[in-house]
C-alpha atoms as a PDB file:
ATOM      1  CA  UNK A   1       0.920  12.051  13.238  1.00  0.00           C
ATOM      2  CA  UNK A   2      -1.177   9.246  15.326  1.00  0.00           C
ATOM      3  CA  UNK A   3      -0.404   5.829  15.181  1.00  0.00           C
ATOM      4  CA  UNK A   4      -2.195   3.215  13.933  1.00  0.00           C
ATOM      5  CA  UNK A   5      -2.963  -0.141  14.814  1.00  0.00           C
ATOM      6  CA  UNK A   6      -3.434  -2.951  12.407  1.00  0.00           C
ATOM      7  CA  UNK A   7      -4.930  -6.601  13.771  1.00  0.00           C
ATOM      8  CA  UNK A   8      -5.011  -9.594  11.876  1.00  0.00           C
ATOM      9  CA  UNK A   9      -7.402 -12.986  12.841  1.00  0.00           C
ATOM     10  CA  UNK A  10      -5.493 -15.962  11.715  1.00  0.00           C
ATOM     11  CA  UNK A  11      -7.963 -19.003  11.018  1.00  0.00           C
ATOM     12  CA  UNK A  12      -8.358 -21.595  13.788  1.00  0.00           C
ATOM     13  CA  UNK A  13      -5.893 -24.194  12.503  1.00  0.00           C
ATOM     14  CA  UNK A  14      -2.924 -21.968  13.983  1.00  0.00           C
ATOM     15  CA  UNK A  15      -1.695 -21.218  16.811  1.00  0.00           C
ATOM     16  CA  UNK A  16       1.127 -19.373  18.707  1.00  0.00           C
ATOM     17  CA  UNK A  17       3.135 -21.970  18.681  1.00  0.00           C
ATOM     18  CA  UNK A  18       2.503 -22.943  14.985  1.00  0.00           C
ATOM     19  CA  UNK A  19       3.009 -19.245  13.321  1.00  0.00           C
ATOM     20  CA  UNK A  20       6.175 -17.970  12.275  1.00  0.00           C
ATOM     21  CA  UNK A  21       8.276 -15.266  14.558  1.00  0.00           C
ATOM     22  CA  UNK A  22       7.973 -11.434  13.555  1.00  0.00           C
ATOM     23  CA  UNK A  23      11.239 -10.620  11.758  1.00  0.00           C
ATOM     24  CA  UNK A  24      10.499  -6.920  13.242  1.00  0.00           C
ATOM     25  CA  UNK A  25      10.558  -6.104  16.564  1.00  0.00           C
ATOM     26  CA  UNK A  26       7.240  -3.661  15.980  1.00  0.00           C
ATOM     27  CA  UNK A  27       5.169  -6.489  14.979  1.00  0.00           C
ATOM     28  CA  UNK A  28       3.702  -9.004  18.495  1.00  0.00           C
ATOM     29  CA  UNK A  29       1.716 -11.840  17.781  1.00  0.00           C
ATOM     30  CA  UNK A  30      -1.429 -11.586  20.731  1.00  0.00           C
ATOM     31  CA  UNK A  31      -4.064 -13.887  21.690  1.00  0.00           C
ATOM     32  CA  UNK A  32      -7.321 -11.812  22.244  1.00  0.00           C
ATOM     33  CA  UNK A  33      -9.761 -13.939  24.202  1.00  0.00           C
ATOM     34  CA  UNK A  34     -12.958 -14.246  23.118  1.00  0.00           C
ATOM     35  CA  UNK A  35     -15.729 -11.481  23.619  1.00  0.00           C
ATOM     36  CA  UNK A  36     -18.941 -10.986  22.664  1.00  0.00           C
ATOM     37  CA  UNK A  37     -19.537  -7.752  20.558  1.00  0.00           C
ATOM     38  CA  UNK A  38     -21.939  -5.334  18.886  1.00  0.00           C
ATOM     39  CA  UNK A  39     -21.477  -4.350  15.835  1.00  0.00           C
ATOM     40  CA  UNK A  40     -22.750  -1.478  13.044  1.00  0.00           C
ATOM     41  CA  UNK A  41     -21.791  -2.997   9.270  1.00  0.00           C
ATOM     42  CA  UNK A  42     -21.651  -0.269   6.372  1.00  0.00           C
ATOM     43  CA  UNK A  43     -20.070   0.294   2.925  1.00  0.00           C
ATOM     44  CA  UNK A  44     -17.805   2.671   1.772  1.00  0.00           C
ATOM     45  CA  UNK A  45     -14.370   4.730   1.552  1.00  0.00           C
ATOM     46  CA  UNK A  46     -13.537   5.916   5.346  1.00  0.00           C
ATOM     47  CA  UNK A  47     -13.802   9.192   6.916  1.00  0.00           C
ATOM     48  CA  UNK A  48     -13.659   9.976   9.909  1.00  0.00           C
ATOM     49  CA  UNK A  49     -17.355  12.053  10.156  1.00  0.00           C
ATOM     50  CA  UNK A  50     -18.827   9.083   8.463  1.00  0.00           C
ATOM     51  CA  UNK A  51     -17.109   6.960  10.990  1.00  0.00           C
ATOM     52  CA  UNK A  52     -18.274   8.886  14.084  1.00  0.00           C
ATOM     53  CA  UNK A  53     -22.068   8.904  12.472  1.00  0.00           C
ATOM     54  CA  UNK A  54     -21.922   4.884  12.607  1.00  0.00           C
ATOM     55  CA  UNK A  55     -20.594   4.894  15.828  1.00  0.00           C
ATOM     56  CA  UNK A  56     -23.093   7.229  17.009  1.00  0.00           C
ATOM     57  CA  UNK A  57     -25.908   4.959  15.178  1.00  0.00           C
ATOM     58  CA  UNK A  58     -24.384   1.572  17.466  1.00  0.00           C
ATOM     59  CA  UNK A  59     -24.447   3.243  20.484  1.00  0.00           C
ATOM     60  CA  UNK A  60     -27.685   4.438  20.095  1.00  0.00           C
ATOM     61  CA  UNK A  61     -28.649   0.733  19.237  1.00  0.00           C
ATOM     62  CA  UNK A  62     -26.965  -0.923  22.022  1.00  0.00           C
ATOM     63  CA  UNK A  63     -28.482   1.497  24.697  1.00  0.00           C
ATOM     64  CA  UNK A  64     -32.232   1.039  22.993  1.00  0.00           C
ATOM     65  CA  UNK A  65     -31.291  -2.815  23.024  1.00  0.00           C
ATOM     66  CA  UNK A  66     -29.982  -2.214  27.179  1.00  0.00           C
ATOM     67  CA  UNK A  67     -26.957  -3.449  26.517  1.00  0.00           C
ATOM     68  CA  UNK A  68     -24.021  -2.568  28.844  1.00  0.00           C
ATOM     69  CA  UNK A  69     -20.683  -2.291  26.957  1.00  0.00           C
ATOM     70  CA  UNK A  70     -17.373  -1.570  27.962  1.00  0.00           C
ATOM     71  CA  UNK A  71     -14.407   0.062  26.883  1.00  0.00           C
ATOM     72  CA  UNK A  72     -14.020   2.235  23.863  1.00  0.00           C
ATOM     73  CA  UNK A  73     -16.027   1.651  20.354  1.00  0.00           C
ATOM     74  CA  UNK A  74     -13.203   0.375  17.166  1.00  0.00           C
ATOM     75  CA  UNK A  75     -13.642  -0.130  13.745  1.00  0.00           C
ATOM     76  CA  UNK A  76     -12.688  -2.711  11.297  1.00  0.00           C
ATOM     77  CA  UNK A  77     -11.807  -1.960   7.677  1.00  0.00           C
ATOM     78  CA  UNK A  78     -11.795  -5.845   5.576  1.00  0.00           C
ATOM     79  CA  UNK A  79     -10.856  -4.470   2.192  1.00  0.00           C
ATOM     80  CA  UNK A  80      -7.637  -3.687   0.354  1.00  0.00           C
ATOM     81  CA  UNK A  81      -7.386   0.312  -0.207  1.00  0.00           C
ATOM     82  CA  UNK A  82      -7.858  -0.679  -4.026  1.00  0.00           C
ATOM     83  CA  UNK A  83     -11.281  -1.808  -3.441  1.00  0.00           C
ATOM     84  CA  UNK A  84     -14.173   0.023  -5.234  1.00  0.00           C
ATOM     85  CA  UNK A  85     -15.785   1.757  -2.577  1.00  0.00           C
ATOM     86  CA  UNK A  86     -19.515   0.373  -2.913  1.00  0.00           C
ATOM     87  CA  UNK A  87     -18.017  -2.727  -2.270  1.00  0.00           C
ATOM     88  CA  UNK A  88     -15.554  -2.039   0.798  1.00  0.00           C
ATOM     89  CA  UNK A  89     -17.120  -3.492   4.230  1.00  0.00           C
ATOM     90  CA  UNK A  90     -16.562  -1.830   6.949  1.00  0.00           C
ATOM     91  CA  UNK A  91     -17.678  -1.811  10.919  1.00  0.00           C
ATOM     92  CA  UNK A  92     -17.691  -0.447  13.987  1.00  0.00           C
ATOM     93  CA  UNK A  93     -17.720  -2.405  16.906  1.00  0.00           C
ATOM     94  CA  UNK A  94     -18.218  -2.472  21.102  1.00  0.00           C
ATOM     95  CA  UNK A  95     -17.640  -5.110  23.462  1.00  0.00           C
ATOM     96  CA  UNK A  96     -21.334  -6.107  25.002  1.00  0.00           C
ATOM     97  CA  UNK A  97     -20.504  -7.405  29.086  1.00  0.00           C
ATOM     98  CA  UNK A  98     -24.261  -8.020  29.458  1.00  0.00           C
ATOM     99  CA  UNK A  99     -28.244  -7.711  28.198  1.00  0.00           C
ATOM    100  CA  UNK A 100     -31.371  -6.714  29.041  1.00  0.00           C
END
């Protein structure tokens, strides 16, 4: 089976030093810099053919736009699974290094 990745943002009044130590040894705390990114919002339950269409959709937008990106497109899921699925937001995103 693949692995999977989960990310958390913690709001701006922590920091590393201020958030409590993983009790599991799978689990790092990591400070992404900031970046600027594009990013394709839609609704609904994930899949991955309805994921690759959005992806397909931002690329195509941030090549009209003449963006330059870099590195590979992610996605974002910001619901619990128990969401109804009109209401689920999802994204994909891609780090932007430049415009037109």
């Amino acid at each position: 089976r693949g692995t999977y990745v989960f990310s958390f943002v913690m709001p701006a009044r922590y920091t590393r030093a201020t958030l409590p130590e993983p009790v599991d040894a799978r689990v790092h705390i990591l400070e992404v810099p900031e970046r600027l990114m594009a990013a394709r919002r839609y609704s609904g339950t994930w899949s991955e053919s309805r994921y690759r269409a959005q992806e397909a959709a931002l690329l195509q937008a941030v090549a009209q736009a003449g963006l330059k990106t870099t590195g590979q497109p992610t996605f974002a899921r910001y619901n619990s699974p128990f969401s109804l699925w009109f209401l689920r937001r999802n994204e994909v995103l891609i780090e932007i290094t430049s415009g037109p």
